[in-house]
C-alpha atoms as a PDB file:
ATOM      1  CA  UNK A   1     -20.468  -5.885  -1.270  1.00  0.00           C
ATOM      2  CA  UNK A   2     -23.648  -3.897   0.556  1.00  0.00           C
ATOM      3  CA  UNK A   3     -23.666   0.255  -0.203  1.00  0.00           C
ATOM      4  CA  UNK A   4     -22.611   1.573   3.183  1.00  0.00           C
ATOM      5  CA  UNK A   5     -23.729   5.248   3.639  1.00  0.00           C
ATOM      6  CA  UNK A   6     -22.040   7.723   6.228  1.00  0.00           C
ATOM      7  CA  UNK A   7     -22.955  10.756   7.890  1.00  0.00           C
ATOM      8  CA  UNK A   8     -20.489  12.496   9.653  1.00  0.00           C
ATOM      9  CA  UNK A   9     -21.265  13.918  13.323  1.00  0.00           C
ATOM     10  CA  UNK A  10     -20.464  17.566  14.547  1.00  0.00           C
ATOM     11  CA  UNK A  11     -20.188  18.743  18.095  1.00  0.00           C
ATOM     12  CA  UNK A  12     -20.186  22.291  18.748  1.00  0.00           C
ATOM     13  CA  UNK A  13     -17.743  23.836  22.365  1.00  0.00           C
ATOM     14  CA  UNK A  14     -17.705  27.177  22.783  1.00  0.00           C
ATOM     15  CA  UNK A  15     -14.592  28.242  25.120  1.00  0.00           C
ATOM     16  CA  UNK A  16     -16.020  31.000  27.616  1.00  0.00           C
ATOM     17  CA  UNK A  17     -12.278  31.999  28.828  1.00  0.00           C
ATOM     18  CA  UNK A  18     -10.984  32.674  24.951  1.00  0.00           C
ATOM     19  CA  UNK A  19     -14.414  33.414  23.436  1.00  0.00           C
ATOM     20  CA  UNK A  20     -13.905  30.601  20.618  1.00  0.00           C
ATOM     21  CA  UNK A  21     -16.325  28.377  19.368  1.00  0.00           C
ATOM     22  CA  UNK A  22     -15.063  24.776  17.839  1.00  0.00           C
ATOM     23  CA  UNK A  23     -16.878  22.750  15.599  1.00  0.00           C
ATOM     24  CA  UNK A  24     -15.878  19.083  15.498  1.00  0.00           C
ATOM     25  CA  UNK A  25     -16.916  16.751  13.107  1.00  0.00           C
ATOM     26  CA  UNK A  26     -16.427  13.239  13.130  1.00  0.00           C
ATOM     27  CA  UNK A  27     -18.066   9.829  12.034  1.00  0.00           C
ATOM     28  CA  UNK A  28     -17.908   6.111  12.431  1.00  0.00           C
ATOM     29  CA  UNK A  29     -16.334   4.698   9.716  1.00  0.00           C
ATOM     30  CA  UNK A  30     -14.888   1.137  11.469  1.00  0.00           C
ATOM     31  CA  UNK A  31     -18.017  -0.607   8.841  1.00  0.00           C
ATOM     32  CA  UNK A  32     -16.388   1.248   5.734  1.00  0.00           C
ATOM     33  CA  UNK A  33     -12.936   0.064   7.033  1.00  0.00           C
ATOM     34  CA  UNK A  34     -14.005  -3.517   7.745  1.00  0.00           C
ATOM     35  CA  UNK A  35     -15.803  -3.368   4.546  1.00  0.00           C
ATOM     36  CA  UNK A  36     -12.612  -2.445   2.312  1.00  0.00           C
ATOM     37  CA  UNK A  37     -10.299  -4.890   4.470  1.00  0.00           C
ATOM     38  CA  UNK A  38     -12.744  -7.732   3.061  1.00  0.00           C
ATOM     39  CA  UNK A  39     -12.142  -6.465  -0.335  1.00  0.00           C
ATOM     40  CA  UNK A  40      -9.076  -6.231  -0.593  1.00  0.00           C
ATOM     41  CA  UNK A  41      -8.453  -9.820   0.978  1.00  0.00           C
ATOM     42  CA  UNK A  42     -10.713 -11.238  -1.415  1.00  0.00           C
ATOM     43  CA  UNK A  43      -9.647  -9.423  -4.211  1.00  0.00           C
ATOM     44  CA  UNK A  44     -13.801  -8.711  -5.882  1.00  0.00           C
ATOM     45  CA  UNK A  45     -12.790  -5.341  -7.010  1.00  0.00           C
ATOM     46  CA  UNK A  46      -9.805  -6.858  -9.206  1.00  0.00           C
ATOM     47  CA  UNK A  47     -12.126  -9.523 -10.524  1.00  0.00           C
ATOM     48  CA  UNK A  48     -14.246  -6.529 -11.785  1.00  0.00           C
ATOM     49  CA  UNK A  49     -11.427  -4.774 -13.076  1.00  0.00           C
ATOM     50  CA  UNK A  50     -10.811  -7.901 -14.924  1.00  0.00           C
ATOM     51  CA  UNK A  51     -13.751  -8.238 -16.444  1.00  0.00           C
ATOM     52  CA  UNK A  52     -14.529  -4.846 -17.196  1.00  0.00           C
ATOM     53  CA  UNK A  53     -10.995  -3.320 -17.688  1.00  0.00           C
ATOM     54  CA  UNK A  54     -12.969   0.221 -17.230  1.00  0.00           C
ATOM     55  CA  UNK A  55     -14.456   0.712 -13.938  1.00  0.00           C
ATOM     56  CA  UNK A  56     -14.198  -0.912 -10.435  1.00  0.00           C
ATOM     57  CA  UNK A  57     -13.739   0.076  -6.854  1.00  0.00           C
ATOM     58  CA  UNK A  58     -10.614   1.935  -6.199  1.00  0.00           C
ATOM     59  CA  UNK A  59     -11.056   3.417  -2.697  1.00  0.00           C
ATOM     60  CA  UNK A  60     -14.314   4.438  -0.471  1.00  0.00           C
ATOM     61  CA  UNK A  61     -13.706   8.355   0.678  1.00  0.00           C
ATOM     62  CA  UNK A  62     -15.776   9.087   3.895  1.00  0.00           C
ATOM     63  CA  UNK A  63     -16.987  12.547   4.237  1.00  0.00           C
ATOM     64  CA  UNK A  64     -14.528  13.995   6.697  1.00  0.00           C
ATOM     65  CA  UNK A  65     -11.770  12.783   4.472  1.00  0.00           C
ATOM     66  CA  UNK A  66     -13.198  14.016   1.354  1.00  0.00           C
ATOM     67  CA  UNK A  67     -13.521  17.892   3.038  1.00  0.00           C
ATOM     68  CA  UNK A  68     -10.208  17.471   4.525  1.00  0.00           C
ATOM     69  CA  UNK A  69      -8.643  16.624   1.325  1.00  0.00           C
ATOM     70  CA  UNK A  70     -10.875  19.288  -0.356  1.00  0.00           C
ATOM     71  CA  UNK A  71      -9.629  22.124   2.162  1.00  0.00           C
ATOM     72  CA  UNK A  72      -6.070  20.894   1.454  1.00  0.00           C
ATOM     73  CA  UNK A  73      -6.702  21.913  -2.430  1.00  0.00           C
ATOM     74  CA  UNK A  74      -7.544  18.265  -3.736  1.00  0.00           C
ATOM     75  CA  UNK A  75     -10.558  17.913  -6.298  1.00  0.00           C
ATOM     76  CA  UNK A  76     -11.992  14.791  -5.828  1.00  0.00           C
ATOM     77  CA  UNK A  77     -14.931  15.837  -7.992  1.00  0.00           C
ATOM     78  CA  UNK A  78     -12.552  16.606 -11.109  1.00  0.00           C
ATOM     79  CA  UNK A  79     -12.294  15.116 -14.477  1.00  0.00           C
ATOM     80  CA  UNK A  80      -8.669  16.580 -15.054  1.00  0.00           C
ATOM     81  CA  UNK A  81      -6.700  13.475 -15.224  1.00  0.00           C
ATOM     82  CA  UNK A  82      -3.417  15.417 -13.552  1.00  0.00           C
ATOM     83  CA  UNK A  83      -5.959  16.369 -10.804  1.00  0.00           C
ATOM     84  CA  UNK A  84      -6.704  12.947 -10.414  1.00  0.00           C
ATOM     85  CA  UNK A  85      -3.158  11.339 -10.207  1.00  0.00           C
ATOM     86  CA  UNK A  86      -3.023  13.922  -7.740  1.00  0.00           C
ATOM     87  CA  UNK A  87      -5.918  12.537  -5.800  1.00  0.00           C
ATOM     88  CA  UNK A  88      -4.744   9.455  -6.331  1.00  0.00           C
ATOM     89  CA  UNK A  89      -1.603   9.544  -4.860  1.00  0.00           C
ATOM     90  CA  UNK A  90      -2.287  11.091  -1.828  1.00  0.00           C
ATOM     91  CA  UNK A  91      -4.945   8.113  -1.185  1.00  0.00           C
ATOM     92  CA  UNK A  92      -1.786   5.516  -2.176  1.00  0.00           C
ATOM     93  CA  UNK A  93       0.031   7.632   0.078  1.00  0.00           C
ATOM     94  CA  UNK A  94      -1.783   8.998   2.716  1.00  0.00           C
ATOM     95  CA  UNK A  95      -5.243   6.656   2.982  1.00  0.00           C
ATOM     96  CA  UNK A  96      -4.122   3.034   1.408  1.00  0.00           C
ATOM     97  CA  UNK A  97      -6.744   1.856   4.071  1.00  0.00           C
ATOM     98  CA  UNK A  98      -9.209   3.433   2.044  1.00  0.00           C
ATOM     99  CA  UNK A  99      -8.700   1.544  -1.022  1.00  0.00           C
ATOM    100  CA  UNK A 100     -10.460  -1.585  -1.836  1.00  0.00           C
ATOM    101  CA  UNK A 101      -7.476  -3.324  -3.461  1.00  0.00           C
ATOM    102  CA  UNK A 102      -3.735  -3.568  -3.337  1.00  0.00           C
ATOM    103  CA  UNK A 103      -2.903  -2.165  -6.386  1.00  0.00           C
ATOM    104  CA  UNK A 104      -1.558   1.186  -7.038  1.00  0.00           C
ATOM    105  CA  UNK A 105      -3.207   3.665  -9.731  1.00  0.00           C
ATOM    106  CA  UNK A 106      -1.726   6.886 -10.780  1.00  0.00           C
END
């Protein structure tokens, strides 16, 4: 499976009448969703789970996911395995289209 790198958009409005400004952000991620779908219908990240029984692909977080689970309290970046059940669960949960496999860890 090819490295896909995203960078998300952001598109600034600025609302005379109320005198707020918006900043949108937003990316294409339809390659990083086509690109798990494959995976998980051919199953490569299990085989490497299989053969490594460490490390393989879980789930592929694009950016604006990643700071809207950060501003929601979620550490993505921690070590703390109760923070990471946590992070976990909302991706089984909340994302499962952002996971490169069927199976559920947590």
């Amino acid at each position: 499976m090819a490295t896909l790198t995203y960078r998300p958009a952001e598109k600034f409005d600025y609302d005379e009448d109320t005198g707020i400004a918006y900043v949108h952000k937003y990316e294409n991620v339809s390659p990083l969703l086509d690109s798990l779908a494959e995976a998980r219908a051919t199953g490569k990240p299990d085989e490497g789970l299989r053969q490594d029984d460490y490390f393989c692909l879980y789930a592929s977080i694009p950016v604006t996911v990643y700071l809207d689970l950060k501003k929601r309290g979620y550490d993505l970046d921690s070590r703390d395995q109760s923070e990471l059940k946590r992070v976990l669960q909302v991706i089984n949960s909340e994302y499962p289209y952002l996971k490169a496999t069927y199976k559920t860890h947590a």
